[in-house]
C-alpha atoms as a PDB file:
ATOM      1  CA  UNK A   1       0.000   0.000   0.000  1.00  0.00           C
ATOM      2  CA  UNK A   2       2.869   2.632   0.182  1.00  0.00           C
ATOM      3  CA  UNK A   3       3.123   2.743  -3.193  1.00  0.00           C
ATOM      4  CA  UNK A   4      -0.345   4.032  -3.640  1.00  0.00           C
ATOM      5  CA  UNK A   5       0.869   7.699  -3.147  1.00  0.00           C
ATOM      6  CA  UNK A   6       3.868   6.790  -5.519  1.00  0.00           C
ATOM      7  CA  UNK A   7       1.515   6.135  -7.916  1.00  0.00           C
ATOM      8  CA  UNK A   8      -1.071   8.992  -7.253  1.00  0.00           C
ATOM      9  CA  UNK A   9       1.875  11.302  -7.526  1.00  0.00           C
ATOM     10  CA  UNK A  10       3.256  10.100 -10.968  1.00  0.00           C
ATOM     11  CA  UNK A  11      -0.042  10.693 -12.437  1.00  0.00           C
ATOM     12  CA  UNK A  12      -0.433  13.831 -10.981  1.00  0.00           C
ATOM     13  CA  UNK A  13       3.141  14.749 -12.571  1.00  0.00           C
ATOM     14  CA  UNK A  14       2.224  13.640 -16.021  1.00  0.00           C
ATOM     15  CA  UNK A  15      -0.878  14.747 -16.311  1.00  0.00           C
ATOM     16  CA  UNK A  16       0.357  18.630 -15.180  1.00  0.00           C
ATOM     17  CA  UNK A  17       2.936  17.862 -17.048  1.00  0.00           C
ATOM     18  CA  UNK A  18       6.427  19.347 -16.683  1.00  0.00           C
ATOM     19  CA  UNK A  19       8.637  21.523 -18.992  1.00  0.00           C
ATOM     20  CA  UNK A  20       8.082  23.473 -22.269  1.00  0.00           C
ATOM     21  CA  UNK A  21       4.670  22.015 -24.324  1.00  0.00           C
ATOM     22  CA  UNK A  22       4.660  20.644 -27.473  1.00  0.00           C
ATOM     23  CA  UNK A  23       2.799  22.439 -30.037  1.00  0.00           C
ATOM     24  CA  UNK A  24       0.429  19.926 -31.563  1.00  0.00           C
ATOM     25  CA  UNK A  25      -2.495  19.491 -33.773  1.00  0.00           C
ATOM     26  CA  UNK A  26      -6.219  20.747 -31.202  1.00  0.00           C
ATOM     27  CA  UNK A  27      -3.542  22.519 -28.797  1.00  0.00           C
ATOM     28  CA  UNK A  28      -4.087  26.186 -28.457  1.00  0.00           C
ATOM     29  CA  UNK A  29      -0.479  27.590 -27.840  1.00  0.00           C
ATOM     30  CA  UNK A  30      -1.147  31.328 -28.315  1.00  0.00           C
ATOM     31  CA  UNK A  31      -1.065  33.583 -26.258  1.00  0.00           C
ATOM     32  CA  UNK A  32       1.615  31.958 -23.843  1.00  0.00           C
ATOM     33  CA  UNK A  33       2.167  32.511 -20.647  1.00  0.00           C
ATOM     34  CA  UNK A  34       5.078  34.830 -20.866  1.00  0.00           C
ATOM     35  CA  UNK A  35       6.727  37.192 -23.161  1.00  0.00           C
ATOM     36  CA  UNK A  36       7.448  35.126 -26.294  1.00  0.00           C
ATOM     37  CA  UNK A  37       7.562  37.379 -29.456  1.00  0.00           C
ATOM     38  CA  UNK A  38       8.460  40.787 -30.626  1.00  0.00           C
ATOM     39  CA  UNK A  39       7.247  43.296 -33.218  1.00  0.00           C
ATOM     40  CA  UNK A  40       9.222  45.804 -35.452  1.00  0.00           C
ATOM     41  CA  UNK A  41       8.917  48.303 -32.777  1.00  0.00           C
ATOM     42  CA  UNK A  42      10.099  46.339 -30.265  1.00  0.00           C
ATOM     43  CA  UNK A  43       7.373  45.854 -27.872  1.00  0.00           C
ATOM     44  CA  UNK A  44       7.130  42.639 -26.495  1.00  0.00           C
ATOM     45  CA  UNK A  45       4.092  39.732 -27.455  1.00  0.00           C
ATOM     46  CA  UNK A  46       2.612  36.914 -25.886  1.00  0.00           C
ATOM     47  CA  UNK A  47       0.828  35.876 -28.669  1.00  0.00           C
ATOM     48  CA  UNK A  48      -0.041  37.146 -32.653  1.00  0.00           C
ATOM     49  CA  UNK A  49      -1.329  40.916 -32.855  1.00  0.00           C
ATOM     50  CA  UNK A  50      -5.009  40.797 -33.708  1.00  0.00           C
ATOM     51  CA  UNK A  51      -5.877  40.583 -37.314  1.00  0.00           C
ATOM     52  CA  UNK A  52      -9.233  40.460 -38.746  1.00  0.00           C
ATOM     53  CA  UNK A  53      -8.469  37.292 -40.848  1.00  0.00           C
ATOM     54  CA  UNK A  54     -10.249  33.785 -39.872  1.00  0.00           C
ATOM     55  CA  UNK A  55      -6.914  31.776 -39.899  1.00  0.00           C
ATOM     56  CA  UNK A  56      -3.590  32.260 -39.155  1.00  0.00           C
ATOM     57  CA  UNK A  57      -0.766  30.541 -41.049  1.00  0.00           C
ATOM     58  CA  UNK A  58       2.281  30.562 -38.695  1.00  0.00           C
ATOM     59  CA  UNK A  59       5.664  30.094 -39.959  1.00  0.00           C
ATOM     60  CA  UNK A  60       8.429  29.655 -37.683  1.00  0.00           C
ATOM     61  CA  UNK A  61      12.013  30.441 -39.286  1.00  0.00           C
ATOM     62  CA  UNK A  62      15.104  29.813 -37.795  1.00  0.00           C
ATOM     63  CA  UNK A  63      18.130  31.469 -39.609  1.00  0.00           C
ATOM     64  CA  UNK A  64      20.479  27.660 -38.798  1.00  0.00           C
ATOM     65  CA  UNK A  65      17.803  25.690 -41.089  1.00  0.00           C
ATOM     66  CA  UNK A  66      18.811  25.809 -44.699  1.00  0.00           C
ATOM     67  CA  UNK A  67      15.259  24.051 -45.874  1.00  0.00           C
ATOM     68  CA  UNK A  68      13.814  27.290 -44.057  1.00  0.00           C
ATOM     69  CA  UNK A  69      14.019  29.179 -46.719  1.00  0.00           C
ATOM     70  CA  UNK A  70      12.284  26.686 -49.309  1.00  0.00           C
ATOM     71  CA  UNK A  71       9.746  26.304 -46.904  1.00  0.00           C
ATOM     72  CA  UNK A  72       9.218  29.647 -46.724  1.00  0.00           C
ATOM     73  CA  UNK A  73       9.191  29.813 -50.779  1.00  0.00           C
ATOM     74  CA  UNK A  74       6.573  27.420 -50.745  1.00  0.00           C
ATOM     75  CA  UNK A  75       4.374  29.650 -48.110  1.00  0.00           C
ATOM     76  CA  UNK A  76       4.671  32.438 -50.471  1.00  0.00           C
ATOM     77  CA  UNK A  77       3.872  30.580 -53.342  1.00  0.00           C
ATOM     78  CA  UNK A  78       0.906  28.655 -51.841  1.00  0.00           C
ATOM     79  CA  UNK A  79      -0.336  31.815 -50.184  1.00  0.00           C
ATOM     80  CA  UNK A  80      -1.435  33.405 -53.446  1.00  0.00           C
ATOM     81  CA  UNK A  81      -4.561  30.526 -53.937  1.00  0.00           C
ATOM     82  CA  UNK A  82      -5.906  32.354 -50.447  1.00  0.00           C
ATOM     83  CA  UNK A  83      -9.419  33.745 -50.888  1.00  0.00           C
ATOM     84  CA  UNK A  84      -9.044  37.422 -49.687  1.00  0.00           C
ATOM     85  CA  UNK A  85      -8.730  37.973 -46.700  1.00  0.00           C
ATOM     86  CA  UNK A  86      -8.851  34.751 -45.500  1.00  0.00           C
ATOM     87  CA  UNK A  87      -5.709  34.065 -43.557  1.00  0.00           C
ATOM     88  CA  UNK A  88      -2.707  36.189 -42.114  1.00  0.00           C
ATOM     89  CA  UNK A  89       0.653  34.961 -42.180  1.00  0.00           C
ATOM     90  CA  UNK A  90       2.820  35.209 -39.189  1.00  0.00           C
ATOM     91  CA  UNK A  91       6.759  34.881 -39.792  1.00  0.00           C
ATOM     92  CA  UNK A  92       8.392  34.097 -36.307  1.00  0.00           C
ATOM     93  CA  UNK A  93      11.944  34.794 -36.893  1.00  0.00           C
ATOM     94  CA  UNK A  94      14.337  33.045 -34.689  1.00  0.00           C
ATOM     95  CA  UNK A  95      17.687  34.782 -34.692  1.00  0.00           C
ATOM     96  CA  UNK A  96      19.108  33.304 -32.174  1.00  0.00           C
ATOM     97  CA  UNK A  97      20.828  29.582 -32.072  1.00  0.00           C
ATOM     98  CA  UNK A  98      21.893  27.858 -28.714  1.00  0.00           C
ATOM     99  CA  UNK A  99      25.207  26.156 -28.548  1.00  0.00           C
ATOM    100  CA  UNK A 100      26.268  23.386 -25.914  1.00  0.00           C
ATOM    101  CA  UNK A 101      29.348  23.707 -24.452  1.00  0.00           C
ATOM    102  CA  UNK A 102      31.234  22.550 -21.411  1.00  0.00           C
ATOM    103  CA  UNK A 103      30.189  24.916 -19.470  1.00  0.00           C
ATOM    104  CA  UNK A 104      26.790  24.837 -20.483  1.00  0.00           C
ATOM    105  CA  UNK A 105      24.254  26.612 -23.327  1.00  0.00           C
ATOM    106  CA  UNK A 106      25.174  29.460 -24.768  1.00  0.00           C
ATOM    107  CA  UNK A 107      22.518  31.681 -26.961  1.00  0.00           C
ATOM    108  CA  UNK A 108      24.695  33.450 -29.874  1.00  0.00           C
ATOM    109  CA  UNK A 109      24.139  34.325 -32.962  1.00  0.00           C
ATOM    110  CA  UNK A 110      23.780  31.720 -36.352  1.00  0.00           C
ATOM    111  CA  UNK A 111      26.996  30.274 -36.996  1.00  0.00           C
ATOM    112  CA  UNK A 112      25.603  30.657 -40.658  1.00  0.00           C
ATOM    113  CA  UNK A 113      23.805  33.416 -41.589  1.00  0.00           C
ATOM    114  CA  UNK A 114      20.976  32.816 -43.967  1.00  0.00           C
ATOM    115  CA  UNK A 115      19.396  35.078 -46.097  1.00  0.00           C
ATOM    116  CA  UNK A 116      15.915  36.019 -45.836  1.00  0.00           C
ATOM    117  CA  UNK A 117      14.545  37.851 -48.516  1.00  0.00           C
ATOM    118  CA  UNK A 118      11.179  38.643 -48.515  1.00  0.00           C
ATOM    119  CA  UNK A 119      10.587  39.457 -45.059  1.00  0.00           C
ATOM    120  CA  UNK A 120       8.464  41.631 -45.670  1.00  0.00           C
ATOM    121  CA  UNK A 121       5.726  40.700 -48.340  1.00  0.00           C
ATOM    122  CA  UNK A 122       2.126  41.176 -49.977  1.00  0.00           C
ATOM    123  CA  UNK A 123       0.808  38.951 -51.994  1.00  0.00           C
ATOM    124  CA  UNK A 124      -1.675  37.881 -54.073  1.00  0.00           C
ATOM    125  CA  UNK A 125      -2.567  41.579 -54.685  1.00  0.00           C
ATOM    126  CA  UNK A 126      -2.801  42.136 -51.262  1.00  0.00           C
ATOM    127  CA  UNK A 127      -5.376  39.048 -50.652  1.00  0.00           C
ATOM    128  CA  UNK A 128      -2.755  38.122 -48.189  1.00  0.00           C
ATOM    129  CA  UNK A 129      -0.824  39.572 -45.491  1.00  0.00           C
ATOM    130  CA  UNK A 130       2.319  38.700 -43.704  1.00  0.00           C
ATOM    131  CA  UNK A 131       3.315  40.176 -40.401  1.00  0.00           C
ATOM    132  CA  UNK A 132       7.046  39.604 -39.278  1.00  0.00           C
ATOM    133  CA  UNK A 133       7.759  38.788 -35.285  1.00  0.00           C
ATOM    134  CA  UNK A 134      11.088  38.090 -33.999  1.00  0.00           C
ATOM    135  CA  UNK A 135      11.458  34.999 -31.327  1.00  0.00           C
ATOM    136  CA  UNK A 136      12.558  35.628 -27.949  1.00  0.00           C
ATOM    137  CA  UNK A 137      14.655  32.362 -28.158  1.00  0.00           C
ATOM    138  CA  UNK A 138      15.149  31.336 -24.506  1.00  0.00           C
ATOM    139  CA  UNK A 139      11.579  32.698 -23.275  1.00  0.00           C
ATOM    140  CA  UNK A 140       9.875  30.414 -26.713  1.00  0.00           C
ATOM    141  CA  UNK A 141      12.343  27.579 -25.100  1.00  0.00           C
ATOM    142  CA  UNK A 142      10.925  27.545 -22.179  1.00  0.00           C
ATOM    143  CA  UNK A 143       6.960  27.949 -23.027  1.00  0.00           C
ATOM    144  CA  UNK A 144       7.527  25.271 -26.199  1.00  0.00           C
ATOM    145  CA  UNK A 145       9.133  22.205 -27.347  1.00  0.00           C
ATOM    146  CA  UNK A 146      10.431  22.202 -31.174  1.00  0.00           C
ATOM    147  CA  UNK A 147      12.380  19.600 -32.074  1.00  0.00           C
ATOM    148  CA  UNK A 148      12.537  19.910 -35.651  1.00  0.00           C
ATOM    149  CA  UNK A 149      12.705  22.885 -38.084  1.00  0.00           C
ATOM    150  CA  UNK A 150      10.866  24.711 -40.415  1.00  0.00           C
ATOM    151  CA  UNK A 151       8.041  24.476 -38.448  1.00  0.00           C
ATOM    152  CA  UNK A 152       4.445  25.780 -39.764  1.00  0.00           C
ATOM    153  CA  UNK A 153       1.261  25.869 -38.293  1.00  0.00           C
ATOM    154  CA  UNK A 154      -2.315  26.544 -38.995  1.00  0.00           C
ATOM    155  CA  UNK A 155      -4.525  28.142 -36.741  1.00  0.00           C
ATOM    156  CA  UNK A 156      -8.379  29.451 -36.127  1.00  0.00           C
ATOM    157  CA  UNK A 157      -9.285  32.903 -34.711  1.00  0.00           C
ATOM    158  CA  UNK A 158      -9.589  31.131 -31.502  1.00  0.00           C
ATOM    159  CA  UNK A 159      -6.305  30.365 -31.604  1.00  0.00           C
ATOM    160  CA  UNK A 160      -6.593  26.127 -32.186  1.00  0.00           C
ATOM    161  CA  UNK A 161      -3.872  24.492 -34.157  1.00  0.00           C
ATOM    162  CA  UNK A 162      -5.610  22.837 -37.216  1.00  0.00           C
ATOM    163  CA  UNK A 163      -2.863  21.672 -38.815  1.00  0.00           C
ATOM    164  CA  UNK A 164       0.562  21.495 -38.375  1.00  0.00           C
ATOM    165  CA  UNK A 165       3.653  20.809 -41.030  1.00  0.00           C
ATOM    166  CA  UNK A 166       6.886  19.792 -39.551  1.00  0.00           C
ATOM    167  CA  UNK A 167      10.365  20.062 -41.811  1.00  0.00           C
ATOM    168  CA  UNK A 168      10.079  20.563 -45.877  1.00  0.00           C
ATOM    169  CA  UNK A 169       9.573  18.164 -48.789  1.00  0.00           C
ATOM    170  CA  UNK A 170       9.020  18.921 -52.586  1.00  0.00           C
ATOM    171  CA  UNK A 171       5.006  18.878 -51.900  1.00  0.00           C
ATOM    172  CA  UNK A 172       4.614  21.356 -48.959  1.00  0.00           C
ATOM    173  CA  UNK A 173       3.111  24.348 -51.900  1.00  0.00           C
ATOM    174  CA  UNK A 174       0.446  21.814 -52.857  1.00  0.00           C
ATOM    175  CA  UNK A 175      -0.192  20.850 -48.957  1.00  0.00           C
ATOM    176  CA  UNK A 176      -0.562  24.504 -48.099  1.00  0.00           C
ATOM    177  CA  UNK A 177      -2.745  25.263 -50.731  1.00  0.00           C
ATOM    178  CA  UNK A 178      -5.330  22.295 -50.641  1.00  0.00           C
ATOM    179  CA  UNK A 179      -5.760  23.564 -46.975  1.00  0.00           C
ATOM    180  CA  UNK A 180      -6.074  26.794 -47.296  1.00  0.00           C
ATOM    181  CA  UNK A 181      -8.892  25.682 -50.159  1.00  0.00           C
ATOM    182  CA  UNK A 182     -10.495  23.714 -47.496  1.00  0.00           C
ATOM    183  CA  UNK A 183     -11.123  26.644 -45.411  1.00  0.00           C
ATOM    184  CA  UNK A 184     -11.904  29.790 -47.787  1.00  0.00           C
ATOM    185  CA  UNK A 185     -12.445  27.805 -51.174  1.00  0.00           C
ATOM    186  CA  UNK A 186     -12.328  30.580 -54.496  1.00  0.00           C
ATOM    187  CA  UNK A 187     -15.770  31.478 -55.689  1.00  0.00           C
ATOM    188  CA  UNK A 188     -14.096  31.774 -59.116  1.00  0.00           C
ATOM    189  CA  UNK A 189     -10.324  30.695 -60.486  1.00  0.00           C
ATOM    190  CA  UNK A 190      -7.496  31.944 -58.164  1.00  0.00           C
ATOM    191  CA  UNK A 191      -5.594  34.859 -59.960  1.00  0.00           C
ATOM    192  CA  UNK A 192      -2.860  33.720 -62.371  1.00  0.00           C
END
């Protein structure tokens, strides 16, 4: 019988569950709990600024991960067979890489710097948006678990994760678009 609070204890631990959360598929990770993003000006987020949009297609970008970038292509790309004013992209910019070292982590920055071009884009004749946030690494860390990189996620108003795309592969344009068909389908063709 002693190991009856053993037990009780163990469930109570893993159901509270202990360190940073992964972000999965029904979870509802935004806003966090603490200070997580930033905007141009500076001022510090705990979540995405409001936008009028239905769905928001997060991105999350980290300047170490060369398929980043054609994952980020392939956002762009997929992003202009959006109905208007249908979803808001988010790019979370991570520009910060931790390194492990004898002494313990360090936070510094990219050993290689990649380029990011189109940080700032409209597309689709304005039928989509794309707001740019930069991560605060170690404060993201702590809230969430990623374990692999790009990372994209879509989400409703409310803030639920409806679908989530981990790493690249030669098919994430057509992925991205079939969804975002799913939830704002064209009345007409999409513009060419």
């Amino acid at each position: 019988m002693k190991s009856l609070p053993v037990v009780a204890l163990t469930a109570v631990l893993l159901l509270c569950g202990c360190g940073p959360r992964a972000i999965t598929k029904g979870s509802h990770p935004f806003p966090a709990k603490t200070g997580i993003f930033t905007d141009a000006s500076g001022k510090i987020l705990f979540g995405f600024p409001d936008s009028e949009e239905p769905y928001r297609l997060a991105f999350l970008d980290f300047a170490w991960c060369p398929a980043c970038q054609s994952a980020w292509e392939a956002v762009m790309e997929a992003s202009t067979t959006a109905a208007p004013g249908s979803v808001r992209i988010y790019r979370i910019l991570f520009d910060r890489e931790t390194l492990f070292t004898e002494s313990g982590e360090i936070e510094t920055a990219p050993l290689r710097a990649a380029s990011r071009p189109g940080t700032e884009f409209r597309g689709n004749e304005g039928n989509v948006t794309v707001t740019t946030l930069t991560a605060i690494p170690a404060a993201f860390r702590k809230e969430f678990r990623v374990s692999h990189a790009p990372l994209l996620l879509l989400l409703s108003r409310e803030g639920e994760v409806k679908r989530r795309w981990q790493g690249y592969s030669t098919n994430l344009k057509e992925e991205i678009s079939a969804e975002l068909s799913k939830i704002a389908p064209y009345r007409s063709s999409p513009p060419t």
